[in-house]
C-alpha atoms as a PDB file:
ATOM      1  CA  UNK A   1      33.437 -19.309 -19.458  1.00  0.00           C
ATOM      2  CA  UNK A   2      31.720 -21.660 -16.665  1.00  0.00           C
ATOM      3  CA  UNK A   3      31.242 -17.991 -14.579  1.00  0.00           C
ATOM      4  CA  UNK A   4      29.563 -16.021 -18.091  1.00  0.00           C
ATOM      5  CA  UNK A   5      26.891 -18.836 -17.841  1.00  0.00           C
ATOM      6  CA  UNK A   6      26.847 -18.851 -14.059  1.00  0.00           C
ATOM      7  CA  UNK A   7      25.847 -14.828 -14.388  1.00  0.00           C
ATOM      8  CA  UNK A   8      23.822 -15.348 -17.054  1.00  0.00           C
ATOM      9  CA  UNK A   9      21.357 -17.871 -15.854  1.00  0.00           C
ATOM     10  CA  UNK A  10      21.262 -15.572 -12.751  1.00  0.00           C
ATOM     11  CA  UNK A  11      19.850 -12.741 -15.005  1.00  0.00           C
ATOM     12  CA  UNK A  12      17.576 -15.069 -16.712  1.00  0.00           C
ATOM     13  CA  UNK A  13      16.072 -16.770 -13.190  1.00  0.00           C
ATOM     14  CA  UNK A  14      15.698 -12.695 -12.125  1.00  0.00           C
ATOM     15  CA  UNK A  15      13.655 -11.609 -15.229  1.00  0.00           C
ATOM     16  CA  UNK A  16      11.281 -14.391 -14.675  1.00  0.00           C
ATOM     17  CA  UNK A  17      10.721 -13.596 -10.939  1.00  0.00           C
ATOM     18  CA  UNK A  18      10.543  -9.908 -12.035  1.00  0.00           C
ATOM     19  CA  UNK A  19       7.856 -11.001 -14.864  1.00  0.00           C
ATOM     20  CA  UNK A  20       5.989 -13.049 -12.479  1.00  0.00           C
ATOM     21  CA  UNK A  21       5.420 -10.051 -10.164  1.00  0.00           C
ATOM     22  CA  UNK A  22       4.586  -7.566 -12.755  1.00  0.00           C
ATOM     23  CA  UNK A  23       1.878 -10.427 -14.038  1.00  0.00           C
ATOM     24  CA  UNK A  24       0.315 -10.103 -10.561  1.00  0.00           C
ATOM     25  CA  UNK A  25       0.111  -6.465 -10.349  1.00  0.00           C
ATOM     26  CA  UNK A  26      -3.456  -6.002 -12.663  1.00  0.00           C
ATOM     27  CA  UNK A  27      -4.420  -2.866 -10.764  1.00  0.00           C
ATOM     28  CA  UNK A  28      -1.032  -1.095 -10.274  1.00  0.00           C
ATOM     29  CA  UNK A  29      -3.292   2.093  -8.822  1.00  0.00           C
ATOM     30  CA  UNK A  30      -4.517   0.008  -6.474  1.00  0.00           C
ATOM     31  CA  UNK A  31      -1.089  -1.516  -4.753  1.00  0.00           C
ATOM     32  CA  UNK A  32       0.358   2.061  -5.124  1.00  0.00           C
ATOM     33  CA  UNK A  33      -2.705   3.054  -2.724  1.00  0.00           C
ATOM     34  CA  UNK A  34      -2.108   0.390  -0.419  1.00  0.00           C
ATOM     35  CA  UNK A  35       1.877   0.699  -0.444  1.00  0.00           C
ATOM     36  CA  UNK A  36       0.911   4.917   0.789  1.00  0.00           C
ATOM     37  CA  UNK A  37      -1.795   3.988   3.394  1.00  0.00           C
ATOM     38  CA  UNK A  38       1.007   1.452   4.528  1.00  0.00           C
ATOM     39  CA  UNK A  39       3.657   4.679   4.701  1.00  0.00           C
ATOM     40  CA  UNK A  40       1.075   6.714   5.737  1.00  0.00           C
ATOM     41  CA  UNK A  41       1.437   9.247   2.658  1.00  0.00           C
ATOM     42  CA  UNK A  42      -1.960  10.726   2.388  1.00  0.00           C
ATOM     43  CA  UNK A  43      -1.279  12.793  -0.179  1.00  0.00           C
ATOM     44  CA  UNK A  44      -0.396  10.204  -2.358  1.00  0.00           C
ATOM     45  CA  UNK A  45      -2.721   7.995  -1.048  1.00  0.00           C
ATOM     46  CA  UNK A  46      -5.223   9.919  -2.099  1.00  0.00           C
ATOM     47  CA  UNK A  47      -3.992  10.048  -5.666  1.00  0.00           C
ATOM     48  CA  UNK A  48      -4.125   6.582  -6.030  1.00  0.00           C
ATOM     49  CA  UNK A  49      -7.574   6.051  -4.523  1.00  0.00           C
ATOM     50  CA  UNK A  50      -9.287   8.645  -7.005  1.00  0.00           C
ATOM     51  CA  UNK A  51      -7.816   5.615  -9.565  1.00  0.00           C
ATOM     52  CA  UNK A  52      -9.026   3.031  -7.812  1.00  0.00           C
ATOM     53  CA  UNK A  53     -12.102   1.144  -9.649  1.00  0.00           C
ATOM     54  CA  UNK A  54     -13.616   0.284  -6.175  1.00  0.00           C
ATOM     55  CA  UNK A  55     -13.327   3.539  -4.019  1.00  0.00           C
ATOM     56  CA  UNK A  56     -15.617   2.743  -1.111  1.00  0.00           C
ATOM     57  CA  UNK A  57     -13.886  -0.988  -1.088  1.00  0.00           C
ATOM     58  CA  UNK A  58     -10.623   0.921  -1.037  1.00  0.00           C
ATOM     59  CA  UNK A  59     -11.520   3.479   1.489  1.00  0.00           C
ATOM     60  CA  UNK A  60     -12.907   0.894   4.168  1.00  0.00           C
ATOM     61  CA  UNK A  61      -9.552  -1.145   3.608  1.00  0.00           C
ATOM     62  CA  UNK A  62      -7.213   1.978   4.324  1.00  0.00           C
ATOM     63  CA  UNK A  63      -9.410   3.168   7.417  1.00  0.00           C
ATOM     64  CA  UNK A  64      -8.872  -0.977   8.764  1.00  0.00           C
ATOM     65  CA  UNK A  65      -4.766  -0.288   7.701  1.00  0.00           C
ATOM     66  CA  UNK A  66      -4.483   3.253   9.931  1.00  0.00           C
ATOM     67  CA  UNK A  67      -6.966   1.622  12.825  1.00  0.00           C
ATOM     68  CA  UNK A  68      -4.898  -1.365  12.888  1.00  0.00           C
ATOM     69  CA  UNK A  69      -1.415   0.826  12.812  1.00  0.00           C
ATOM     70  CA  UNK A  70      -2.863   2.724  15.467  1.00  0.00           C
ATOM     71  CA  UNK A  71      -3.452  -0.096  17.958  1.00  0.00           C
ATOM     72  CA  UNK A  72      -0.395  -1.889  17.335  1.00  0.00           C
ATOM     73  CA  UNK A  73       1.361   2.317  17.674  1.00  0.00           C
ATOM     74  CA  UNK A  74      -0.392   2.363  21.020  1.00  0.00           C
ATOM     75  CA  UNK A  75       1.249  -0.901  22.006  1.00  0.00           C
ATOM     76  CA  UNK A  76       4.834  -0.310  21.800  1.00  0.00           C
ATOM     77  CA  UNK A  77       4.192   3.734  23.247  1.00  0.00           C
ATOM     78  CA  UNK A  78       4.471   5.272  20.240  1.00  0.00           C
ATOM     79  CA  UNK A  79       1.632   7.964  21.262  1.00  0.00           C
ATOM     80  CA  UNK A  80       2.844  10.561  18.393  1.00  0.00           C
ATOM     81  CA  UNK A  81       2.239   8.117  15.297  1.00  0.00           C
ATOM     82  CA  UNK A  82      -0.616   6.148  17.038  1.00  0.00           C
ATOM     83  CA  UNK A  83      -2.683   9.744  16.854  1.00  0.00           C
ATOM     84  CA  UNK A  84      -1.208  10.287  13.382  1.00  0.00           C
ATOM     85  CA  UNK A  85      -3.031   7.188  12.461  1.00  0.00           C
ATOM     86  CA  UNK A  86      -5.997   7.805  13.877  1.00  0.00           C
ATOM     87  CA  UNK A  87      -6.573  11.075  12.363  1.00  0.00           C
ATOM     88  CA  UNK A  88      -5.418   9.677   8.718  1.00  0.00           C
ATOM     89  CA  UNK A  89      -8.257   6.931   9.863  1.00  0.00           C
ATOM     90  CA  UNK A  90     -10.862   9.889  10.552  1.00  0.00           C
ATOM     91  CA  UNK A  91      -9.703  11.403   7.331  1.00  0.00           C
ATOM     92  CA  UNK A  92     -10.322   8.385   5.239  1.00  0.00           C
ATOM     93  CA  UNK A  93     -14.151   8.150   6.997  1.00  0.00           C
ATOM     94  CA  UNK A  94     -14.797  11.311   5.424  1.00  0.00           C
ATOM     95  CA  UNK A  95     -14.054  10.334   2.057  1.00  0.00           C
ATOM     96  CA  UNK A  96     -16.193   7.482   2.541  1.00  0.00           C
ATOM     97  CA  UNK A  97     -18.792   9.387   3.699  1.00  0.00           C
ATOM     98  CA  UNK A  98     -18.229  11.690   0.507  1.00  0.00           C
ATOM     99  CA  UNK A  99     -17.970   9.000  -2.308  1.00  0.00           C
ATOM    100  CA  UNK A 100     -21.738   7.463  -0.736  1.00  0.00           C
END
């Protein structure tokens, strides 16, 4: 009996964290963009930008994210990925260029 209660305020404790997050998460196209730019999937990325409310705002963020990548890449000799970056970087200029 004592471990049914033990599991069972375990569930409850993890449905309110889970509920908490999902509270958080107003503009679920918008942390979908940022989790792609992160993973560097441009193809989804770009899905998710085209829902994004603030597309310029979004843009300049996710050219920062691959400029940023790309430094810290460069660091630690990872050449390949570092010009990955900068060309999903470039890419992302484009679009901005586009969307103004």
């Amino acid at each position: 009996m004592k471990s049914i209660n033990i599991i069972t305020r375990m569930c409850n404790q993890s449905e309110t964290r889970l509920l908490s997050v999902t509270e958080n998460m107003d503009q679920p196209g918008r942390e979908l963009f940022i989790w792609a730019v992160l993973f560097s999937r441009m193809r989804m990325a770009m899905i998710f930008w085209k829902t994004c409310p603030d597309q310029i705002g979004a843009a300049l963020v996710a050219n920062l994210m691959f400029k940023s990548m790309a430094e810290k890449a460069d660091m630690t000799e990872k050449l390949q990925l570092a010009d990955e970056l900068i060309k999903n970087a470039g890419f992302v200029s484009l679009l901005l260029a586009q969307s103004s």
